[in-house]
Protein backbone atom coordinates (compact mmCIF):
# COMPACT_ATOMS: atom_id res chain seq x y z
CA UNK A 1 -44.75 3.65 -50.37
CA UNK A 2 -44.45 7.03 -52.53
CA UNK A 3 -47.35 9.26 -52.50
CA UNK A 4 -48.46 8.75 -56.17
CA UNK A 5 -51.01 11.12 -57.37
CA UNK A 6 -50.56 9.94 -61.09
CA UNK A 7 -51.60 6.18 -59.75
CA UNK A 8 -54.53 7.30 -58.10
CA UNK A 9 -55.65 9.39 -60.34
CA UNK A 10 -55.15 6.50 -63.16
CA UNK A 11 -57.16 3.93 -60.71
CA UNK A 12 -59.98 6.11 -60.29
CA UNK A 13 -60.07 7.22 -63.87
CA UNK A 14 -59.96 3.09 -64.81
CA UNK A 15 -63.22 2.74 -62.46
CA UNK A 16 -65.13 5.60 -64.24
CA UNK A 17 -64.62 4.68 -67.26
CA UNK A 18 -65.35 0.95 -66.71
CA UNK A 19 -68.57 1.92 -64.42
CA UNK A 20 -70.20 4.68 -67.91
CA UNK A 21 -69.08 1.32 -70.18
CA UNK A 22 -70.10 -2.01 -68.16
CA UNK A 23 -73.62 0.64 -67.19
CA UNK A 24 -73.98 1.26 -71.11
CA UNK A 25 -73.29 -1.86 -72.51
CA UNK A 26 -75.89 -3.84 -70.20
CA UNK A 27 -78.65 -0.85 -70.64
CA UNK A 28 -78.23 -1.79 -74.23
CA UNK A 29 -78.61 -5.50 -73.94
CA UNK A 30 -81.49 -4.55 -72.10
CA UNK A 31 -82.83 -1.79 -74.29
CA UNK A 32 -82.55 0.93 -72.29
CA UNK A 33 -80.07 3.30 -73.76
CA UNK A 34 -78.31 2.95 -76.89
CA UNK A 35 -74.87 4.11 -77.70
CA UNK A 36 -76.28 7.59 -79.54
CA UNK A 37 -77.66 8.08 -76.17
CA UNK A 38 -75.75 7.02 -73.67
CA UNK A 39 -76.68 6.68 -69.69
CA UNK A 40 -74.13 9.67 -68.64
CA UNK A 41 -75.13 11.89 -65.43
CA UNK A 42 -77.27 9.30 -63.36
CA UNK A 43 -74.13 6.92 -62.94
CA UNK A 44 -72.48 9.42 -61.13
CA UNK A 45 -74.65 7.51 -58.16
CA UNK A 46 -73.23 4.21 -58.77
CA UNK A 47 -69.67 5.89 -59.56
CA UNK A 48 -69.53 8.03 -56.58
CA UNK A 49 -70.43 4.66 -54.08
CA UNK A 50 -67.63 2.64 -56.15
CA UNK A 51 -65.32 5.13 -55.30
CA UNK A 52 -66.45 5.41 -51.98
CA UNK A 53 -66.32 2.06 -50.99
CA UNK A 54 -62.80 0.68 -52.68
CA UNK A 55 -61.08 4.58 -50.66
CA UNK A 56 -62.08 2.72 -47.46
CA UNK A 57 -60.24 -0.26 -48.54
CA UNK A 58 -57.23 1.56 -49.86
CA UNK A 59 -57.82 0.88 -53.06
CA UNK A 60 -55.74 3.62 -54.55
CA UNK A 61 -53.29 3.49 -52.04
CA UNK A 62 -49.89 2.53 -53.44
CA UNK A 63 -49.13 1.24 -50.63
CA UNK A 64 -51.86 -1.43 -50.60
CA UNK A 65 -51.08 -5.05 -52.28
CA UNK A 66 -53.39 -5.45 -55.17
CA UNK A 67 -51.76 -8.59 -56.06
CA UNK A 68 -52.78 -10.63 -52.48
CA UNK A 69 -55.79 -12.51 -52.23
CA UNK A 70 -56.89 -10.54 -49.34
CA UNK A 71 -57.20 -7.58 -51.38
CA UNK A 72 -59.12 -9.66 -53.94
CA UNK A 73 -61.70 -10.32 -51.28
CA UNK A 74 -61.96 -7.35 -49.99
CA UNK A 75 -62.55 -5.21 -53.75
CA UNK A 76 -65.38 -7.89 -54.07
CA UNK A 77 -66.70 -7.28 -50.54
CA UNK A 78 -66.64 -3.29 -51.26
CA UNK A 79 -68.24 -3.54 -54.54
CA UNK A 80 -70.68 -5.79 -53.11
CA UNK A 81 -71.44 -2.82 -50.48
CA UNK A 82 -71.56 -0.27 -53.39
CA UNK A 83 -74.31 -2.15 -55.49
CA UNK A 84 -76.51 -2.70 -52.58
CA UNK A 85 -75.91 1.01 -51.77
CA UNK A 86 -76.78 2.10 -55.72
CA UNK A 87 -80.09 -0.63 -55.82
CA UNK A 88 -81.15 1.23 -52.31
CA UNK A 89 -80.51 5.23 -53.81
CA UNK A 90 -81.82 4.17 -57.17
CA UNK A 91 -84.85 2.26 -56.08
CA UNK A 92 -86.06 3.85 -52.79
CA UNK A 93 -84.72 7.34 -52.46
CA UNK A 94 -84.94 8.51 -56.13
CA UNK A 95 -88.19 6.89 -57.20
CA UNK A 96 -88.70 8.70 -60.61
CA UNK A 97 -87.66 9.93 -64.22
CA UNK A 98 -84.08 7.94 -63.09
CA UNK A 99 -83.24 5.66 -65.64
CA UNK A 100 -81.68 3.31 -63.33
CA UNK A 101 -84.46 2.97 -62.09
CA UNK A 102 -86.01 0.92 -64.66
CA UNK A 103 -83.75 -2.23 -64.17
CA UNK A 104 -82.03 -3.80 -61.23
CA UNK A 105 -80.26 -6.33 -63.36
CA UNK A 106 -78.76 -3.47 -65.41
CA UNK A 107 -77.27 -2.51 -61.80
CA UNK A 108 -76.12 -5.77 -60.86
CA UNK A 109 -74.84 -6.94 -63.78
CA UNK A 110 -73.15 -3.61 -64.32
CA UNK A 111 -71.51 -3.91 -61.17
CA UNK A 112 -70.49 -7.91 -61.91
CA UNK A 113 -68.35 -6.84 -65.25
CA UNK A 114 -66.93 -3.75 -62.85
CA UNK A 115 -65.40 -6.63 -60.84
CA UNK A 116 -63.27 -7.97 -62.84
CA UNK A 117 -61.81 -4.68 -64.95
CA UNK A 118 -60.97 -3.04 -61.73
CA UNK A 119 -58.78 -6.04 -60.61
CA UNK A 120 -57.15 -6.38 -63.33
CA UNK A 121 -56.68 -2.77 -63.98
CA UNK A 122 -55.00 -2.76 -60.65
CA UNK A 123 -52.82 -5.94 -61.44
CA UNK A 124 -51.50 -4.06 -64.23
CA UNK A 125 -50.39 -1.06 -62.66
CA UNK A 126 -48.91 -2.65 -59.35
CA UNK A 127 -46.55 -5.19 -61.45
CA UNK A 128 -45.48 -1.96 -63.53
CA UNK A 129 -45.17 -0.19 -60.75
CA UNK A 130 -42.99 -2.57 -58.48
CA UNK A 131 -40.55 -3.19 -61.43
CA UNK A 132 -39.87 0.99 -61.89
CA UNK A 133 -39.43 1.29 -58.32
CA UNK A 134 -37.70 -2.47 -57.53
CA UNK A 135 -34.39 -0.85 -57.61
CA UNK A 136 -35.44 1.49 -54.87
CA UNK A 137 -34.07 1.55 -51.14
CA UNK A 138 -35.81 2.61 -47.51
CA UNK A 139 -32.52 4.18 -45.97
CA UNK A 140 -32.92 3.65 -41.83
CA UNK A 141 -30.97 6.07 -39.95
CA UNK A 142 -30.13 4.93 -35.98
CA UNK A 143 -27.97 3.34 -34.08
CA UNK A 144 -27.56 -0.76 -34.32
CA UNK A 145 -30.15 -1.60 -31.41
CA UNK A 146 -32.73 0.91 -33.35
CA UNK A 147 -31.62 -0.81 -36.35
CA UNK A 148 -32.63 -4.41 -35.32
CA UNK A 149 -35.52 -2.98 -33.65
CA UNK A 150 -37.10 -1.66 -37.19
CA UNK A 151 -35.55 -4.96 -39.11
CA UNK A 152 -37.82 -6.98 -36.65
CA UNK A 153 -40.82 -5.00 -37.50
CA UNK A 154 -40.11 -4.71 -41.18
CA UNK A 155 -39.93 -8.78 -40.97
CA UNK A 156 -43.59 -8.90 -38.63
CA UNK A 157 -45.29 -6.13 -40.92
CA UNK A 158 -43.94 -8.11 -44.20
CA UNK A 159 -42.31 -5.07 -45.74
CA UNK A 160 -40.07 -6.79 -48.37
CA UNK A 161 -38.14 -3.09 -49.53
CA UNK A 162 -34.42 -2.97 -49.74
CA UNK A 163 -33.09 -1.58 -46.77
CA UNK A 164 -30.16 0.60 -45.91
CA UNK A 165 -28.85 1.41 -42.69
CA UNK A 166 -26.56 4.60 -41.93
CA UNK A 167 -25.48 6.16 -38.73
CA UNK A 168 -26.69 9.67 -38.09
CA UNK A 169 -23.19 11.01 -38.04
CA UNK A 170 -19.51 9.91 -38.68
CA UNK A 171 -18.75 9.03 -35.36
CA UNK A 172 -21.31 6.16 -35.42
CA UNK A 173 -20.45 4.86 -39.40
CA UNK A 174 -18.67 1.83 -40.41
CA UNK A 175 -17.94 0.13 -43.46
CA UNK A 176 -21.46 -1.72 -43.23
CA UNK A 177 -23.32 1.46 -41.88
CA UNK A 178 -22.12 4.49 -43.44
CA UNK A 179 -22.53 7.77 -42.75
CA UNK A 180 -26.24 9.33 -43.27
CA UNK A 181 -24.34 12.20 -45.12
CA UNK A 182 -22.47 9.97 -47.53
CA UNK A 183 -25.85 8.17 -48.03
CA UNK A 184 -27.55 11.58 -48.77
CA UNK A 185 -24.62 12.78 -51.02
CA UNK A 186 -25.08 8.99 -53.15
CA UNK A 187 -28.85 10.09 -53.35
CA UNK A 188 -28.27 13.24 -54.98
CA UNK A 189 -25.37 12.70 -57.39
CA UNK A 190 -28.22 9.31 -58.56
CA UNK A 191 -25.88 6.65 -57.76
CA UNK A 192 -28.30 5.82 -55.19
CA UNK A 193 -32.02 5.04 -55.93
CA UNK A 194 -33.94 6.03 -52.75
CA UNK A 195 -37.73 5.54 -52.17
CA UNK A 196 -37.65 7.05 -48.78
CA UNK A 197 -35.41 7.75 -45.26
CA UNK A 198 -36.43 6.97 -41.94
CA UNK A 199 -34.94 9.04 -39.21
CA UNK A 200 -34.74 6.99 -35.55
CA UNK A 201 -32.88 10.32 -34.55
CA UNK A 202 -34.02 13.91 -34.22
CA UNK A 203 -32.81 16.50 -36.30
CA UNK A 204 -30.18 17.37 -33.15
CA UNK A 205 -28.32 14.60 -34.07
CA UNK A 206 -27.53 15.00 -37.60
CA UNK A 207 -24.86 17.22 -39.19
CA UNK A 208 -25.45 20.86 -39.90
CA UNK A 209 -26.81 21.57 -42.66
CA UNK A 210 -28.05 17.86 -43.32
CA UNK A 211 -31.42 18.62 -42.78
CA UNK A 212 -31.61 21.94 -45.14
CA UNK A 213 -30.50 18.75 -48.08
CA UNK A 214 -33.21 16.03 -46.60
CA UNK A 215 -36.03 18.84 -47.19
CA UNK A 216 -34.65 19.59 -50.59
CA UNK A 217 -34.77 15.58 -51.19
CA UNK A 218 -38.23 15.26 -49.51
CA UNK A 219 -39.52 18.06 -51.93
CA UNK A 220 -37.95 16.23 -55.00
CA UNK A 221 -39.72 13.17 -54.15
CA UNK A 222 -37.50 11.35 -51.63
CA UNK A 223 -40.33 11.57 -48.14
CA UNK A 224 -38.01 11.70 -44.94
CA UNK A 225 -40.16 10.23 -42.07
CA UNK A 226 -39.02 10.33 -38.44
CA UNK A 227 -40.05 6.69 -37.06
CA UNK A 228 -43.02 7.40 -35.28
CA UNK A 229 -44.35 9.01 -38.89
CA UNK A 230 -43.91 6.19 -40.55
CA UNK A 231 -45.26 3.38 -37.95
CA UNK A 232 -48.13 6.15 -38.36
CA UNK A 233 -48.75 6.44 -42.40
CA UNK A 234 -46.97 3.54 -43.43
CA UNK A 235 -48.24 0.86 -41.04
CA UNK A 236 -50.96 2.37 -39.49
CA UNK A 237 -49.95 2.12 -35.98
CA UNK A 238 -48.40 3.77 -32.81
CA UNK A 239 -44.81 2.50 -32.06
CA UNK A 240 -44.85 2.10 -28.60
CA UNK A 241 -41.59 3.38 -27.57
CA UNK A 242 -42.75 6.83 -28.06
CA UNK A 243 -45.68 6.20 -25.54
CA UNK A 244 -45.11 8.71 -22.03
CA UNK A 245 -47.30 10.33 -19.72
CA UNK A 246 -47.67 12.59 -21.83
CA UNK A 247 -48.65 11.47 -25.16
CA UNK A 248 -52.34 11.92 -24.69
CA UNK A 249 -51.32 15.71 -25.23
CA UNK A 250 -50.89 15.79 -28.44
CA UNK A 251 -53.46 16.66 -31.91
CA UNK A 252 -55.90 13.88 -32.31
CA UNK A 253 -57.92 11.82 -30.13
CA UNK A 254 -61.35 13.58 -30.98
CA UNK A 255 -63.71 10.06 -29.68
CA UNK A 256 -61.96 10.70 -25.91
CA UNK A 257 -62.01 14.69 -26.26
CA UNK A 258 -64.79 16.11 -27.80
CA UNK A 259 -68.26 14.91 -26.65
CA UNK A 260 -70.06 15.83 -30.11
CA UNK A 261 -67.87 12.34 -31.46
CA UNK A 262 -69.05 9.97 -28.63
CA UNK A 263 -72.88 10.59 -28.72
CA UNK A 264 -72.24 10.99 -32.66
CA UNK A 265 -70.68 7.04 -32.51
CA UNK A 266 -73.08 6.19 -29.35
CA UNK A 267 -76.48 6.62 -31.66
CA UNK A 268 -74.37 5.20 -34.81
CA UNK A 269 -73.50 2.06 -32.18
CA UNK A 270 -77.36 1.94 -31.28
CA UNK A 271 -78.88 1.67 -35.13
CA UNK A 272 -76.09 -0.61 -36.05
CA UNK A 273 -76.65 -2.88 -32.76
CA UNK A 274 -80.88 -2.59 -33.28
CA UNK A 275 -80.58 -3.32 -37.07
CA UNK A 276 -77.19 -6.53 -37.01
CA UNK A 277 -79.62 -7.81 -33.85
CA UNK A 278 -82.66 -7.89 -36.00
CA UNK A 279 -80.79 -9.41 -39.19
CA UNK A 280 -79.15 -11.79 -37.00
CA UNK A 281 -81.85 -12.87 -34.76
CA UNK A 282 -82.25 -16.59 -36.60
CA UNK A 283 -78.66 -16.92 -37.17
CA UNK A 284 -78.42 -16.69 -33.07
CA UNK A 285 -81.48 -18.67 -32.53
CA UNK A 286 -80.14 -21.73 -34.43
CA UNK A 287 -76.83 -21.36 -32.82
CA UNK A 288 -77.92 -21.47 -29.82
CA UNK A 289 -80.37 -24.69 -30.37
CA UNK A 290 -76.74 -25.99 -31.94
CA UNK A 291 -75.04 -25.60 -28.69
CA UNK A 292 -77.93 -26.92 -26.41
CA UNK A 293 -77.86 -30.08 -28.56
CA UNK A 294 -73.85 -30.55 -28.15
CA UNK A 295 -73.88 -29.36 -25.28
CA UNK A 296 -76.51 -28.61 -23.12
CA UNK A 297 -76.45 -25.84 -21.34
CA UNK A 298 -75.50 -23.01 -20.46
CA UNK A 299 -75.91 -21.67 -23.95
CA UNK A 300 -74.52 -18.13 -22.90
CA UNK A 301 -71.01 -17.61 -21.64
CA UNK A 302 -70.32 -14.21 -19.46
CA UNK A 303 -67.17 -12.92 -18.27
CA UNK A 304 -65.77 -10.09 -16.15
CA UNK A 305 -64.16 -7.64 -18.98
CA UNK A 306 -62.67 -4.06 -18.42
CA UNK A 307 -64.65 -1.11 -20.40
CA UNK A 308 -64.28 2.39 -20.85
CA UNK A 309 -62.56 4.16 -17.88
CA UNK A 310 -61.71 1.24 -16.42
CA UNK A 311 -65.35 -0.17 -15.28
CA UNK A 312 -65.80 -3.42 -15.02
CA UNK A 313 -69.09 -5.08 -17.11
CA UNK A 314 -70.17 -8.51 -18.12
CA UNK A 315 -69.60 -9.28 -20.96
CA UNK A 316 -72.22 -12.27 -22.92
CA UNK A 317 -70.85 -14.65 -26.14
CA UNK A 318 -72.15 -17.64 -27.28
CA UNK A 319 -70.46 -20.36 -25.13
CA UNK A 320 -67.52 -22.40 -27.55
CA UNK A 321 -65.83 -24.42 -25.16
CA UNK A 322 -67.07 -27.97 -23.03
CA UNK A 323 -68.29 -26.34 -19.43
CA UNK A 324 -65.87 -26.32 -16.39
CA UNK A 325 -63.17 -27.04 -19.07
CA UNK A 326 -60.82 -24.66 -17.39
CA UNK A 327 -57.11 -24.66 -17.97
CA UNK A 328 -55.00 -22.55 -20.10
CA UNK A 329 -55.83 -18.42 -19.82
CA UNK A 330 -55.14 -18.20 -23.32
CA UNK A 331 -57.14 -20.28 -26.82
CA UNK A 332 -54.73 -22.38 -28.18
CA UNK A 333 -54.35 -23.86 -31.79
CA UNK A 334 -56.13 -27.26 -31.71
CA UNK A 335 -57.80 -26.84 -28.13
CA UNK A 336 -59.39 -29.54 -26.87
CA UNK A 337 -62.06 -27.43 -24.54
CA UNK A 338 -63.90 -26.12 -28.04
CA UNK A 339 -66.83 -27.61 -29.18
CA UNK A 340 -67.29 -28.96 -32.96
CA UNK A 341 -70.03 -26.06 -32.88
CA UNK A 342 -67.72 -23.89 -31.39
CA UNK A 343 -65.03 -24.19 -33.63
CA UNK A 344 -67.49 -22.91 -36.35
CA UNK A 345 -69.16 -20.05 -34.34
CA UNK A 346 -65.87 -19.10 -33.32
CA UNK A 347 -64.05 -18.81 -36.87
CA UNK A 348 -66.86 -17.49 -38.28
CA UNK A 349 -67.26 -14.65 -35.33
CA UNK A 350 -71.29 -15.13 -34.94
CA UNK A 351 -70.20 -16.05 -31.57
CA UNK A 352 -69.77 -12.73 -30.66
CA UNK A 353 -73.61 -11.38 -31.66
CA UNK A 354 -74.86 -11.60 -27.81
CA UNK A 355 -72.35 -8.51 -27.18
CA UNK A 356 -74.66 -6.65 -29.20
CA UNK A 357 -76.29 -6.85 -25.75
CA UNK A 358 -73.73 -5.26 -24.51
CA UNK A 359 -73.57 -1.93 -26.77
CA UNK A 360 -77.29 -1.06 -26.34
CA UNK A 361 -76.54 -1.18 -22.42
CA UNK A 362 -73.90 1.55 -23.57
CA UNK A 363 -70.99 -0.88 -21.77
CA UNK A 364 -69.31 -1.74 -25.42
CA UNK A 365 -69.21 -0.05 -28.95
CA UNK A 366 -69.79 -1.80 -32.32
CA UNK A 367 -66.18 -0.77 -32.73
CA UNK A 368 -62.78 -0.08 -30.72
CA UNK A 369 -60.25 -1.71 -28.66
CA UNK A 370 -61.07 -5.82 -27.76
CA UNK A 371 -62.98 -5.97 -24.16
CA UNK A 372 -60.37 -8.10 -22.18
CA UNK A 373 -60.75 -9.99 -19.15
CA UNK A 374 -60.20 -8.32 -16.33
CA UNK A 375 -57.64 -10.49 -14.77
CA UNK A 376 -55.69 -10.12 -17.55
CA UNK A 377 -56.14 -6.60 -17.90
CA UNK A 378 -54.17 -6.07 -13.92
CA UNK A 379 -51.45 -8.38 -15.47
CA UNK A 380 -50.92 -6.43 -18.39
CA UNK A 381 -50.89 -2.81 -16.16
CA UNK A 382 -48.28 -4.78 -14.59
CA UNK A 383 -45.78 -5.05 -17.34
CA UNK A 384 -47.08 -2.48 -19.93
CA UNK A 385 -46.51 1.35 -19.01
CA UNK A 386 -49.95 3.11 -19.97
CA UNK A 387 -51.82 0.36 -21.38
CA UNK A 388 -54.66 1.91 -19.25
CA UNK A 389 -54.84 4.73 -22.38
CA UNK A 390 -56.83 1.85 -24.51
CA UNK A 391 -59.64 2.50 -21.65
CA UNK A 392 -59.84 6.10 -22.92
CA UNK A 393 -63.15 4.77 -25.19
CA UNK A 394 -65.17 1.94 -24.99
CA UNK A 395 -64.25 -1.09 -25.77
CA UNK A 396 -65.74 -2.80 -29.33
CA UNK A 397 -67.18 -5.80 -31.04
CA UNK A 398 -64.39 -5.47 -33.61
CA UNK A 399 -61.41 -2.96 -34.36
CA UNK A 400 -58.61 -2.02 -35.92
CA UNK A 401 -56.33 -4.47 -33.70
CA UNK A 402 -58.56 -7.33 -34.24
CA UNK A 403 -58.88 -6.80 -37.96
CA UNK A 404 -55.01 -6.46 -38.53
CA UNK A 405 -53.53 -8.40 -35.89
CA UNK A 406 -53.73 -12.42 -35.68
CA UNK A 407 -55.08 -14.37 -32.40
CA UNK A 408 -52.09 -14.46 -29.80
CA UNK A 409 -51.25 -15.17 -26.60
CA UNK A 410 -48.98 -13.27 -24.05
CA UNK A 411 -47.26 -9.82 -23.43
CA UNK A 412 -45.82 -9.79 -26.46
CA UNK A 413 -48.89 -9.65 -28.45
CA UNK A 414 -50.55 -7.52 -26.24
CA UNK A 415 -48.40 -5.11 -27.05
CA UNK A 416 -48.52 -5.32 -30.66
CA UNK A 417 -52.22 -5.25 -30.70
CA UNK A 418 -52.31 -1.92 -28.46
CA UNK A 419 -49.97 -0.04 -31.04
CA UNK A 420 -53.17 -0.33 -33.67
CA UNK A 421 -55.96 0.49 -30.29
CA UNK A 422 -53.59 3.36 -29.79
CA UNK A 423 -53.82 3.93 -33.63
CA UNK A 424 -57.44 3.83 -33.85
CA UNK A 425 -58.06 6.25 -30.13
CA UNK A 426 -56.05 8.92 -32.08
CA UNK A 427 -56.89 9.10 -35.38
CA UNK A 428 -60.45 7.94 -34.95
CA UNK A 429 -62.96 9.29 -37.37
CA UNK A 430 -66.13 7.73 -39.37
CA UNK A 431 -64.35 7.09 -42.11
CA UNK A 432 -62.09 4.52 -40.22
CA UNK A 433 -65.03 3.32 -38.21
CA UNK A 434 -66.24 2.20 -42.29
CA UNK A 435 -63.34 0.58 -42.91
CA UNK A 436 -63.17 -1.73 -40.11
CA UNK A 437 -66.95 -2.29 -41.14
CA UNK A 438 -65.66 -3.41 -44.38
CA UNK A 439 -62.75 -5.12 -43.56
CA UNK A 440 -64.29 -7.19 -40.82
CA UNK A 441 -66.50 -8.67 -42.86
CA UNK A 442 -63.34 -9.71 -45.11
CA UNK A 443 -62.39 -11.37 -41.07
CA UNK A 444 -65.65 -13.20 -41.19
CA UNK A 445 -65.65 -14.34 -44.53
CA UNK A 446 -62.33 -15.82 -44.93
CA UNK A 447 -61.39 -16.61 -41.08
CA UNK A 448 -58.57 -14.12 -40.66
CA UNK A 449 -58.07 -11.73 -37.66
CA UNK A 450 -57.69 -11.24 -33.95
CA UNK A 451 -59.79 -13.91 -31.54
């Protein structure tokens, strides 16, 4: 959870110098360079993408976990991306006196013995990572309600540190929370190994002179995050008790404020929308005859959904469940109302390719918050305060809720799901938009996600 410079800088050092030898060692199989003269300045193309590609997937983050298969799947998918990238730079854009140029095997094969070295180069350093810092705690400082609170989340978000709770001042300690000043004080004499401290409180409630010794930690490698920093860098999401009125006030949320963003994502939304449609086109024809046959018609399902400021739209899918099936609002596990096709269209999300409809009417986005039906949209203003502030942008096809975030039914999940729409209406940015790109075709792939 550190910032690591050193690890980064060791993972992206491991990919260059397994992207100049796997490059070099194929170009000599196939007699294209030899090891007097190496391939050196023209694989800064294919290095460049690698890089590229694995940043959007974290991968040289220490925070990420290299050792899940999830992560396994999505290096694969990212270097996948970055050798159809290299094969389009090196064989349509520079056309000549390129030596990649000569081969695409060199390329692909390059890329294929890349795979593996990169994995395993990252298995290495996460295992020797984890055991220098498995003797290291996350102090929480806050009272016992704010204390269950984050030991809840910790449990949901799978965040398996050592934990330590402390009261922000004597009044508040006890022998199994003790003060955050005796904490602090163990930290600096080293009897206490401390990978970070988590502040529920603001500085007003700690002791003087307290904070003066968590900056002096925080510059010696100790972070101190207040809650809402940490939901923010850590877990990549907006805790919701901080939501107000007010919140929209604060730095961020360039998509909603500046108008340069949305026609910037609106002509992005259009190419992406014209070009999936195109590539998909047979993939939605034969669904659809798969359907009619089960089936019969109609084909097309359409629903009432919410959109950007609120505006009502229909919204088109391929239809997965038996017609005039009704019952439950919410999908179930094992429902009986979905089709054997629609099982499959569903799990594999190419049930969602009519909405592509959708974003070149200019009602949806290929990404941002899920479009939800609109009478459970005035059930959710109902019980959440400002859930309305997902309606800032237009609603997407995928997004940072639906690629983090399982399937689930009810309040409670609503409101887990808007902490990452909140996430992704603040910090939004290209870069993001690329790594929901990525990562929902991990979703597709494997299954995973938000339905």
């Amino acid at each position: 959870m550190k910032p690591s410079p050193r690890f980064t800088l060791a993972l992206i050092l491991g990919d260059l110098c397994s992207i100049l030898l796997a490059f070099n060692l194929i170009a000599q199989l196939r007699g294209i360079s030899t090891w007097t003269d190496p391939i050196l300045w023209p694989l800064l193309v294919p290095a460049g993408f690698l890089v590229v590609s694995l940043a959007l997937i974290d991968g040289y983050s220490p925070r990420t976990d290299f050792l899940s298969i999830d992560y396994t799947s999505q290096h694969l998918i990212a270097l996948f991306g970055a050798t159809l990238t290299t094969l389009l730079v090196t064989h349509a854009v520079i056309t000549s006196g390129f030596p990649l140029h000569q081969s695409r095997i060199v390329t692909g094969l390059s890329f294929i013995l890349v795979a593996p070295c990169g994995l395993a180069l990252r298995r290495v350093l996460a295992l020797r990572r984890a055991a220098v810092h498995r003797h290291e705690h996350v102090v929480f400082v806050g009272d016992e309600a704010a204390a269950r609170s984050f030991t809840e989340d910790c449990e949901r978000m799978g965040f398996s540190r050592q934990l330590i709770y402390a009261a922000a001042n004597h009044t508040g300690a006890s022998a199994d929370r003790p003060s955050i000043a005796e904490v602090v004080a163990r930290i600096e004499s080293g009897e206490l190994r401390a990978e970070s401290i988590v502040l529920r409180e603001s500085a007003g409630n700690l002791p003087d002179r307290l904070p003066d010794r968590l900056m002096r930690l925080h510059f010696a490698g100790v972070p101190t995050y207040t809650l809402e920093l940490f939901h923010e860098i850590i877990w990549r999401k907006i805790p919701l008790y901080r939501i107000n009125p007010i919140w929209l006030f604060q730095d961020g949320f360039q998509l909603a404020r500046e108008p340069i963003f949305d026609r910037v994502k609106r002509a992005s939304d259009l190419f992406l929308a014209v070009f999936v449609l195109l590539l998909s086109a047979p993939v939605l024809l034969l669904a659809a005859l798969a359907i009619f046959a089960e089936d019969r018609r109609p084909v097309f399902f359409r629903q009432t959904r919410i959109g950007r400021h609120q505006k009502p739209f229909t919204l088109y899918k391929l239809r997965t469940m038996r017609t005039g099936s009704g019952g439950a609002v919410y999908t179930l596990p094992g429902d009986k109302r979905i089709t054997r096709i629609g099982a499959f269209l569903r799990a594999s999300r190419i049930d969602e390719l009519p909405q592509l409809w959708n974003v070149l009417r200019g009602e949806m986005s290929m990404i941002g918050p899920r479009a939800e039906w609109d009478v459970l949209v005035a059930d959710y203003e109902k019980h959440i305060p400002c859930y309305h502030f997902r309606h800032l942008v237009r609603p997407g096809i995928t997004g940072w809720a639906q690629i983090n975030y399982p399937y689930g039914a009810g309040i409670d999940d609503t409101l887990r799901k808007l902490e990452y729409d909140l996430y992704y209406i603040r910090h939004y940015s290209l870069r993001l938009d690329a790594t929901i790109v990525l990562k929902t075709i991990h979703v597709m792939l494997f299954g995973k996600g938000s339905r």
